[in-house]
PDB file of N, CA and C in Angstrom:
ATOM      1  N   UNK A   1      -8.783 -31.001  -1.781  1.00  0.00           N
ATOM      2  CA  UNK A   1      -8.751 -30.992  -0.338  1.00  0.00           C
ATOM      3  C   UNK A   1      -8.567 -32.424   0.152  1.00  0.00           C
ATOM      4  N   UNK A   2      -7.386 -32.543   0.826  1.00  0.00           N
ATOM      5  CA  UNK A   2      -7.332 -33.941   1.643  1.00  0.00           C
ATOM      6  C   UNK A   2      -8.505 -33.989   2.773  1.00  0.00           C
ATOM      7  N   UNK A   3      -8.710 -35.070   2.687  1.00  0.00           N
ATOM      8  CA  UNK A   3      -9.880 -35.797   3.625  1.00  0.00           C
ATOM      9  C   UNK A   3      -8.729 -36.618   5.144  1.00  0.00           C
ATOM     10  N   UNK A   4      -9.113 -36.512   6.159  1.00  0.00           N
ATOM     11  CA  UNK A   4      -8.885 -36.982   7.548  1.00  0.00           C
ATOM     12  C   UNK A   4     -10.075 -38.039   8.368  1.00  0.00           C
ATOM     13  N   UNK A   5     -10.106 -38.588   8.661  1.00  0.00           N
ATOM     14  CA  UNK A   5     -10.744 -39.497   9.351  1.00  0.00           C
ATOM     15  C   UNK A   5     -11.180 -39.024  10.929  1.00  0.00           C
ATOM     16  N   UNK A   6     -12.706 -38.602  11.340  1.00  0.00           N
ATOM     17  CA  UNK A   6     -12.544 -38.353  13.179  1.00  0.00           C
ATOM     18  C   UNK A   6     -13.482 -39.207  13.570  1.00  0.00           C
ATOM     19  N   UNK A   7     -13.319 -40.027  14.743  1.00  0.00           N
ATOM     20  CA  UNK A   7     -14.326 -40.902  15.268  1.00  0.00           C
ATOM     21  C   UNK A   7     -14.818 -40.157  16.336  1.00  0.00           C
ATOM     22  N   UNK A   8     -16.411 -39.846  16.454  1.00  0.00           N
ATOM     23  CA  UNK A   8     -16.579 -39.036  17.131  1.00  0.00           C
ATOM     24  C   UNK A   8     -17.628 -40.011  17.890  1.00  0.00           C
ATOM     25  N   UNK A   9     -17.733 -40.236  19.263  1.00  0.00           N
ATOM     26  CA  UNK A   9     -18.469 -40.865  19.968  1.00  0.00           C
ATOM     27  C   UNK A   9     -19.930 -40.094  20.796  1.00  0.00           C
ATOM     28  N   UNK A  10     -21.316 -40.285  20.379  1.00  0.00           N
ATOM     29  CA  UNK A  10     -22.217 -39.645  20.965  1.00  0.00           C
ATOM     30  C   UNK A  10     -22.977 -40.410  21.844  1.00  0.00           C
ATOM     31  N   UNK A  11     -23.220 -39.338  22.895  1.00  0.00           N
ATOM     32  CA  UNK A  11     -24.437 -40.152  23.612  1.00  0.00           C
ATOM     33  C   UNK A  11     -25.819 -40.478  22.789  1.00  0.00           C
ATOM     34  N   UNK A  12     -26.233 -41.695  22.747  1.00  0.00           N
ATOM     35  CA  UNK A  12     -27.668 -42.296  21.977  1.00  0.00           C
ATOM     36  C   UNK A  12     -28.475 -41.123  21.474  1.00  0.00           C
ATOM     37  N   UNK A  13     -28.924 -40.726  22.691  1.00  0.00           N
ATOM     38  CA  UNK A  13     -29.315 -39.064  22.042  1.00  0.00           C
ATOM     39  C   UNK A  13     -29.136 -38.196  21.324  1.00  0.00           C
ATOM     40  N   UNK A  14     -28.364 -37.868  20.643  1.00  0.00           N
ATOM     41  CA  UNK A  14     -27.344 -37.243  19.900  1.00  0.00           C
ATOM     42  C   UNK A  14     -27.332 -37.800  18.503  1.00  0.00           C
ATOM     43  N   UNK A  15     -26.970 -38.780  18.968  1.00  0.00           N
ATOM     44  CA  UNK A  15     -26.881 -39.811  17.882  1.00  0.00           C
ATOM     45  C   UNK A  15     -27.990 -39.898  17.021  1.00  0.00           C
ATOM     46  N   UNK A  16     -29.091 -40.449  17.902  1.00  0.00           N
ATOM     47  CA  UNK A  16     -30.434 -40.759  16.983  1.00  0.00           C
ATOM     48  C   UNK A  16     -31.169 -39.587  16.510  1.00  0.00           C
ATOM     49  N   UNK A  17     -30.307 -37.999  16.825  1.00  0.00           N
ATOM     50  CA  UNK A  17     -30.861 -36.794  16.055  1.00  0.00           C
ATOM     51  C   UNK A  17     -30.153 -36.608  15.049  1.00  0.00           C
ATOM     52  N   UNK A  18     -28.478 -37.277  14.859  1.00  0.00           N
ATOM     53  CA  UNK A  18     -28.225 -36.817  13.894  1.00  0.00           C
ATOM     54  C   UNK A  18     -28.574 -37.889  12.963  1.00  0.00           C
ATOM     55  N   UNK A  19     -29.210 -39.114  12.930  1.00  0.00           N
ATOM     56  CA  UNK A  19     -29.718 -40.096  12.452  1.00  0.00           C
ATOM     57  C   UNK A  19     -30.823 -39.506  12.043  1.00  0.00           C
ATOM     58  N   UNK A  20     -31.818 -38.951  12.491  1.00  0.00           N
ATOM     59  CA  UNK A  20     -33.124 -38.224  11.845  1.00  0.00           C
ATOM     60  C   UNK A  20     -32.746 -37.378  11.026  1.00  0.00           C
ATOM     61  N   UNK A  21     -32.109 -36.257  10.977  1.00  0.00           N
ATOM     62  CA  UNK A  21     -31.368 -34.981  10.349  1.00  0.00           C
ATOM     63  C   UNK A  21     -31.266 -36.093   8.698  1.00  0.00           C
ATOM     64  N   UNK A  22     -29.971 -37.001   8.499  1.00  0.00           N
ATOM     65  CA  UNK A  22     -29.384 -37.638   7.679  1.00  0.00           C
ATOM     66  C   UNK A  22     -31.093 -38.656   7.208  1.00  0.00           C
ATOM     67  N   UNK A  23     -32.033 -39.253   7.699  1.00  0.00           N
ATOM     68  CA  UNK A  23     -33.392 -39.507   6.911  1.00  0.00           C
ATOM     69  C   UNK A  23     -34.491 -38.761   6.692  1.00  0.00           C
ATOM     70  N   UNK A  24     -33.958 -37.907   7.214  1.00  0.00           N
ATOM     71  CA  UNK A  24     -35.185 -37.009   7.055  1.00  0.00           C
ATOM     72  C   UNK A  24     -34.748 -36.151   5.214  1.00  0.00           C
ATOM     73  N   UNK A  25     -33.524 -36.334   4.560  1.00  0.00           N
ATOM     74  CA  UNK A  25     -33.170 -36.251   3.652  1.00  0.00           C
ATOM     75  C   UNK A  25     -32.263 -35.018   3.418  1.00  0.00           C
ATOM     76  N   UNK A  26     -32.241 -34.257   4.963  1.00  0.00           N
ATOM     77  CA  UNK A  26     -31.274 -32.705   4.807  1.00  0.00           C
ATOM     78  C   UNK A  26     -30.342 -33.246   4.733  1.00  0.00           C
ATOM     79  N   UNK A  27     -29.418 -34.504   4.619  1.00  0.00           N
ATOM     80  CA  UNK A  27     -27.912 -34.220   4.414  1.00  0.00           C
ATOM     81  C   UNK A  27     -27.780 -36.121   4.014  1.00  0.00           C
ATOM     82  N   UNK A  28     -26.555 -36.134   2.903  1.00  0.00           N
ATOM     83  CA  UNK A  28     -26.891 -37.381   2.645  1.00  0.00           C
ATOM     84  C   UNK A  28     -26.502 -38.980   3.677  1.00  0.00           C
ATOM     85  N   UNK A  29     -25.209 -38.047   4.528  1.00  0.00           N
ATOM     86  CA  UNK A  29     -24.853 -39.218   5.473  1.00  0.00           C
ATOM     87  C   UNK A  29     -24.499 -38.437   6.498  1.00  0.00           C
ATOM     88  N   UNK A  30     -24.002 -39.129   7.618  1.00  0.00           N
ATOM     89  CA  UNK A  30     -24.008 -38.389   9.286  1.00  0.00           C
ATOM     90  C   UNK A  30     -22.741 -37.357   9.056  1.00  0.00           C
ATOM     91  N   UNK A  31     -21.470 -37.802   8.012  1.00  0.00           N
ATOM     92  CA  UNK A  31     -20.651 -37.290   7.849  1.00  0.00           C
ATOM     93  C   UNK A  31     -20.711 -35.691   7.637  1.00  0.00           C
ATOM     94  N   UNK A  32     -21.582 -35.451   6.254  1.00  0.00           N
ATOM     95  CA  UNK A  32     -21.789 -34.347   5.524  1.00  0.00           C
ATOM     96  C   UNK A  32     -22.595 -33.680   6.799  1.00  0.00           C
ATOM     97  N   UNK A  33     -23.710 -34.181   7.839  1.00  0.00           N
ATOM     98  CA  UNK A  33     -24.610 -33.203   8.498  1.00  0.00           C
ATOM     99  C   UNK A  33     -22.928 -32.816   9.436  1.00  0.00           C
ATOM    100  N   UNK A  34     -22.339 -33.396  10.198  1.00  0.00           N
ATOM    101  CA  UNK A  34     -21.020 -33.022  11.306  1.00  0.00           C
ATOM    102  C   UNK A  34     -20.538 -31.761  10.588  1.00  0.00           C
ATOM    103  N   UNK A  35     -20.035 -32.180   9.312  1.00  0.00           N
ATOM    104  CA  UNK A  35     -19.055 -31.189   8.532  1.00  0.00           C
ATOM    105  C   UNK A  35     -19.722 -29.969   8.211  1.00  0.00           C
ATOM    106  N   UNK A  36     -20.998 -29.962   7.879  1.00  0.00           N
ATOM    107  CA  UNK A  36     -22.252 -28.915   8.267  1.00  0.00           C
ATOM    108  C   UNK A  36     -21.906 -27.932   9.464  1.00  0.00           C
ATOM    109  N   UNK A  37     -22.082 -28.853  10.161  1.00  0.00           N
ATOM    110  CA  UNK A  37     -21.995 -28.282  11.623  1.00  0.00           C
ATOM    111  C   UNK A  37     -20.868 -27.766  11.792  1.00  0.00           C
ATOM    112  N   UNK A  38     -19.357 -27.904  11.508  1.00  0.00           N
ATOM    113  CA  UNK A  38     -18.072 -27.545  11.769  1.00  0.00           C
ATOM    114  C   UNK A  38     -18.055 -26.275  10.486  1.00  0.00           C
ATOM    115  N   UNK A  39     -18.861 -26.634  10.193  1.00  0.00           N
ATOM    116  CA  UNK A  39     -18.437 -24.923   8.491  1.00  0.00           C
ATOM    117  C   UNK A  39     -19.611 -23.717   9.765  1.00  0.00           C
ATOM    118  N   UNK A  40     -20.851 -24.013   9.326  1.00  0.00           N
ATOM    119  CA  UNK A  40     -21.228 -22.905  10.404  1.00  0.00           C
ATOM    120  C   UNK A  40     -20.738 -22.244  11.803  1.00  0.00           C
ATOM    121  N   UNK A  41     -19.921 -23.188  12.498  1.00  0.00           N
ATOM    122  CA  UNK A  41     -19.131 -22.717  14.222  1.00  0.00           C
ATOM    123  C   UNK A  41     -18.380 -22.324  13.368  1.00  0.00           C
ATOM    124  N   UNK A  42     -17.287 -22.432  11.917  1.00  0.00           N
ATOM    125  CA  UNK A  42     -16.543 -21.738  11.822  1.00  0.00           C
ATOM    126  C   UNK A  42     -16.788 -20.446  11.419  1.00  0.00           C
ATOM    127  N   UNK A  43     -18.161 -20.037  10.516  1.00  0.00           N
ATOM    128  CA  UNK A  43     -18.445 -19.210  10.289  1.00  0.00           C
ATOM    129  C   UNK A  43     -19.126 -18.363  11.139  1.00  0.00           C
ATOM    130  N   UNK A  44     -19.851 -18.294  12.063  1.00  0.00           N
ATOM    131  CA  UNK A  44     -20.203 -18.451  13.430  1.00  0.00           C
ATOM    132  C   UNK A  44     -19.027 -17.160  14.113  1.00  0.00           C
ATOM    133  N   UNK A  45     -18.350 -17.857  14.256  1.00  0.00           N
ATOM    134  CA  UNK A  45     -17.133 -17.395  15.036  1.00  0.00           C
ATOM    135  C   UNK A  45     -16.215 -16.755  14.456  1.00  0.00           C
ATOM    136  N   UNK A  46     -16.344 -16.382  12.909  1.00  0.00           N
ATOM    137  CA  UNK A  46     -15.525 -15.270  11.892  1.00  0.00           C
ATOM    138  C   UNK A  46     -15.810 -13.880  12.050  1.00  0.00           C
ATOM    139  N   UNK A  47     -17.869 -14.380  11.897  1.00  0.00           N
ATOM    140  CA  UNK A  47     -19.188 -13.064  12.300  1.00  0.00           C
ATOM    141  C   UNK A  47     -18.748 -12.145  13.585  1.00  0.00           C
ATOM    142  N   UNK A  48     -18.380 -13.630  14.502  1.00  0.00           N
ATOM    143  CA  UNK A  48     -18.233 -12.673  15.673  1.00  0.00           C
ATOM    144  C   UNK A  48     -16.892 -11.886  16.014  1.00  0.00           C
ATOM    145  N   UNK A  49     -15.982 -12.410  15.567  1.00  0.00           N
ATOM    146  CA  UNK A  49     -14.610 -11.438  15.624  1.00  0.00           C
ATOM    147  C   UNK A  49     -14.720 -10.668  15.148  1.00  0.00           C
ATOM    148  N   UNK A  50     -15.622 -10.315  13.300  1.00  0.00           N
ATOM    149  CA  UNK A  50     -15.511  -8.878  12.722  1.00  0.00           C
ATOM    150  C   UNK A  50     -16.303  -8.346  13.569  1.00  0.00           C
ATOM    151  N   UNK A  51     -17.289  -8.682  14.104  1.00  0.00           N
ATOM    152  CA  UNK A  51     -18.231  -7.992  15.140  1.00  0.00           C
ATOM    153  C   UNK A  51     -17.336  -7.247  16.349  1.00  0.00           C
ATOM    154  N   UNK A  52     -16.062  -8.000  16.754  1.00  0.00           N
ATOM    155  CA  UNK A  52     -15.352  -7.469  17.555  1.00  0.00           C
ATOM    156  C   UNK A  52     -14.812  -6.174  17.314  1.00  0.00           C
ATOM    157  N   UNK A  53     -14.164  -6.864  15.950  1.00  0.00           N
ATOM    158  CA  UNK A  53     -13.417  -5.632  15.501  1.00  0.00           C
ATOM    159  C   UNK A  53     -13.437  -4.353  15.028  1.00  0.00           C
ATOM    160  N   UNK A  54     -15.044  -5.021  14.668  1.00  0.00           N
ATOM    161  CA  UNK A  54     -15.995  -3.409  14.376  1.00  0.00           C
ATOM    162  C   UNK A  54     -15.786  -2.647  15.368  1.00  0.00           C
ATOM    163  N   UNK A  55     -16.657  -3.453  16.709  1.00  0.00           N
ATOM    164  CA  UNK A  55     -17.333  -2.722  18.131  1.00  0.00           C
ATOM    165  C   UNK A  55     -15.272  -1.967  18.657  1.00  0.00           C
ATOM    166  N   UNK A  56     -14.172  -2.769  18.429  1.00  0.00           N
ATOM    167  CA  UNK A  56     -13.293  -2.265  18.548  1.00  0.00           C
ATOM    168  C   UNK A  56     -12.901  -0.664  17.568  1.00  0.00           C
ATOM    169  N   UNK A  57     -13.259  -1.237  16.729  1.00  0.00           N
ATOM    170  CA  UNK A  57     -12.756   0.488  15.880  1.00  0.00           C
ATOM    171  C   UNK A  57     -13.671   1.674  15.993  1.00  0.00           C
ATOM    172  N   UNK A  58     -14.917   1.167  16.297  1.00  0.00           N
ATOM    173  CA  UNK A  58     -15.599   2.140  16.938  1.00  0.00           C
ATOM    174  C   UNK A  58     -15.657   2.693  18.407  1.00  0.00           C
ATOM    175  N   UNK A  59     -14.998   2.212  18.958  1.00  0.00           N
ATOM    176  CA  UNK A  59     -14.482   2.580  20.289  1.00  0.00           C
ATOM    177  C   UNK A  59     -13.229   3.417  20.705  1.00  0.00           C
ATOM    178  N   UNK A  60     -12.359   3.257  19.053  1.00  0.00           N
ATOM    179  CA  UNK A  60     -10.863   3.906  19.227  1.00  0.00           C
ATOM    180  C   UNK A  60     -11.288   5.397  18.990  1.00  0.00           C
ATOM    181  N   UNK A  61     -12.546   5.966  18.687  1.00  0.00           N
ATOM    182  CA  UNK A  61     -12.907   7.561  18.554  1.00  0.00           C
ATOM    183  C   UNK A  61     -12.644   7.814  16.955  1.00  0.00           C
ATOM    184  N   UNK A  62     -12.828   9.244  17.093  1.00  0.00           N
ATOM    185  CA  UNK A  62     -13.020   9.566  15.700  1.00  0.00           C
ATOM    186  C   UNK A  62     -11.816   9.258  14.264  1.00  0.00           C
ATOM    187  N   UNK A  63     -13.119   9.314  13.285  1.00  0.00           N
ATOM    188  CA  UNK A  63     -11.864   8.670  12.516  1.00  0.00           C
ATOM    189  C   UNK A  63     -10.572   9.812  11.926  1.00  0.00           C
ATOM    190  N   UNK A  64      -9.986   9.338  11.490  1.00  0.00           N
ATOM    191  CA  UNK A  64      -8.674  10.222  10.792  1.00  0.00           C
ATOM    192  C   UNK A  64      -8.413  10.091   9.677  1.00  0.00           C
ATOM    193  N   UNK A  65      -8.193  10.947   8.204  1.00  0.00           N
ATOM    194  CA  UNK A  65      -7.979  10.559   6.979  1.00  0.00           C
ATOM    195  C   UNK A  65      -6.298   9.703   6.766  1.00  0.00           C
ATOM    196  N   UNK A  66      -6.414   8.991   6.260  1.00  0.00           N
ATOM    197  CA  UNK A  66      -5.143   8.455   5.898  1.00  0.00           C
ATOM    198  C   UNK A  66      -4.254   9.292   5.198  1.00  0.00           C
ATOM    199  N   UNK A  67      -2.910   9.759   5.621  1.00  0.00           N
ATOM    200  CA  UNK A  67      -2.019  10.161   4.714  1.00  0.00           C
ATOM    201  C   UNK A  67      -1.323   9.767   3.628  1.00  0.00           C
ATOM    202  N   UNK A  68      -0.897  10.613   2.589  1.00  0.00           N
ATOM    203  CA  UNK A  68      -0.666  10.063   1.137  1.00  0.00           C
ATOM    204  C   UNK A  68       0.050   8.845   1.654  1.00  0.00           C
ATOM    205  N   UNK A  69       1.348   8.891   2.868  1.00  0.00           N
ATOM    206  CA  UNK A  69       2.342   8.269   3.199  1.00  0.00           C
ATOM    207  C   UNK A  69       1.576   6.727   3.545  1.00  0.00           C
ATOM    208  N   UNK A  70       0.327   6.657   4.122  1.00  0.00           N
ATOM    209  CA  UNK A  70      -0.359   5.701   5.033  1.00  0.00           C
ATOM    210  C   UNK A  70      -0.443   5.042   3.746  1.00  0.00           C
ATOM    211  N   UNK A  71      -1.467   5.392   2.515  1.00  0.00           N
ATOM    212  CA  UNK A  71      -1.691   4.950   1.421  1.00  0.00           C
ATOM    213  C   UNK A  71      -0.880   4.098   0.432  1.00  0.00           C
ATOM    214  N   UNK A  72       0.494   4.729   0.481  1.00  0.00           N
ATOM    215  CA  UNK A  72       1.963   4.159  -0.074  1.00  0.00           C
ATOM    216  C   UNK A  72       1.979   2.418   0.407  1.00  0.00           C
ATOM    217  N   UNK A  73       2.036   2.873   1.905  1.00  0.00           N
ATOM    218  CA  UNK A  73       2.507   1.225   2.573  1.00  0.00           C
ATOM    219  C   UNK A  73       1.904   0.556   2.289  1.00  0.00           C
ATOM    220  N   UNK A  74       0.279   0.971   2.599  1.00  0.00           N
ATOM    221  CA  UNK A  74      -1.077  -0.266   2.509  1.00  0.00           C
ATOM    222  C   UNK A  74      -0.927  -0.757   1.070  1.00  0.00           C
ATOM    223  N   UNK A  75      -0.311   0.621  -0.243  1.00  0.00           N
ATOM    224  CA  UNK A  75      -0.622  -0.420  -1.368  1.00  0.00           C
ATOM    225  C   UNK A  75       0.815  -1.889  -1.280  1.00  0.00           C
ATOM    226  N   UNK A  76       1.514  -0.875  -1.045  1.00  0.00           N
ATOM    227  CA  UNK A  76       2.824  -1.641  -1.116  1.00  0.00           C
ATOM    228  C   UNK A  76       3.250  -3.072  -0.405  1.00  0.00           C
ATOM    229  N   UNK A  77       2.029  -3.495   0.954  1.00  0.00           N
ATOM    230  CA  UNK A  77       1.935  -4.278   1.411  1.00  0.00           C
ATOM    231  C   UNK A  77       0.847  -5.209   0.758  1.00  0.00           C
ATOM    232  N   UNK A  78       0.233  -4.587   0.016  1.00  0.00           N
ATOM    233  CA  UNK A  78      -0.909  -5.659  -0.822  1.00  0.00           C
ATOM    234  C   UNK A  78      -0.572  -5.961  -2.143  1.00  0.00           C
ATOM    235  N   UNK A  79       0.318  -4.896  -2.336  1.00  0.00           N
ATOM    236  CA  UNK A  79       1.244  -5.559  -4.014  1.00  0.00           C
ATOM    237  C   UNK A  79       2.192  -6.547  -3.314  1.00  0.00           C
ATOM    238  N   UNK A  80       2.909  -6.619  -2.145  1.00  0.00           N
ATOM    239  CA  UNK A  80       3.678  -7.426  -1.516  1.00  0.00           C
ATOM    240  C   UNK A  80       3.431  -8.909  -1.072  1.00  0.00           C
ATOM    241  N   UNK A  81       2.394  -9.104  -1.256  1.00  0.00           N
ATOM    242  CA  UNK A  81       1.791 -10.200  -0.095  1.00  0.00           C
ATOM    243  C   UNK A  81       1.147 -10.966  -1.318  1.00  0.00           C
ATOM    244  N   UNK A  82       0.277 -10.914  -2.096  1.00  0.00           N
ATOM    245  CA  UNK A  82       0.465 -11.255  -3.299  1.00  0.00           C
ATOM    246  C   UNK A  82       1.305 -12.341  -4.106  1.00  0.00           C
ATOM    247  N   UNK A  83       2.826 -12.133  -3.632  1.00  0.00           N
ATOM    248  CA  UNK A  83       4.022 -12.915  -3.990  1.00  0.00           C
ATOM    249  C   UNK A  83       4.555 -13.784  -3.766  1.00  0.00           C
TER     250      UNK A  83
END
């Protein structure tokens, strides 16, 4: 994984928590606690779309069995994609 450089500017406040966080020994530098923080909002916000998409498919009504035909494509698009 390539590495990028972000200068991120905090108010003092901010700052001197993520300064405690990084001595208090949970993370080894301010870097690793940020990048912390950017993996959970991403994961965060994955939770909540399948959450969407659940509350969406349960809203489209009852379910329907897939036809042999439905079955064909789905494999044929996952042997496809694959490539």
């Amino acid at each position: 994984m390539d590495n990028s450089t972000l200068s991120v500017e905090l108010p003092e406040p901010l700052h001197g928590y993520v300064k405690e966080r990084v001595e208090c020994g949970e993370f080894p530098d301010e870097a690793a606690y940020l990048r912390d923080l950017v993996r959970q909002d991403r994961e965060r916000r994955a939770a909540q779309r399948l959450r969407e998409l659940i509350e969406e498919g349960l809203a489209s009504g009852p379910p329907t069995p897939l036809t042999e035909a439905e079955v064909a494509r789905i494999r044929e698009r996952i042997a496809t994609a694959g490539k």
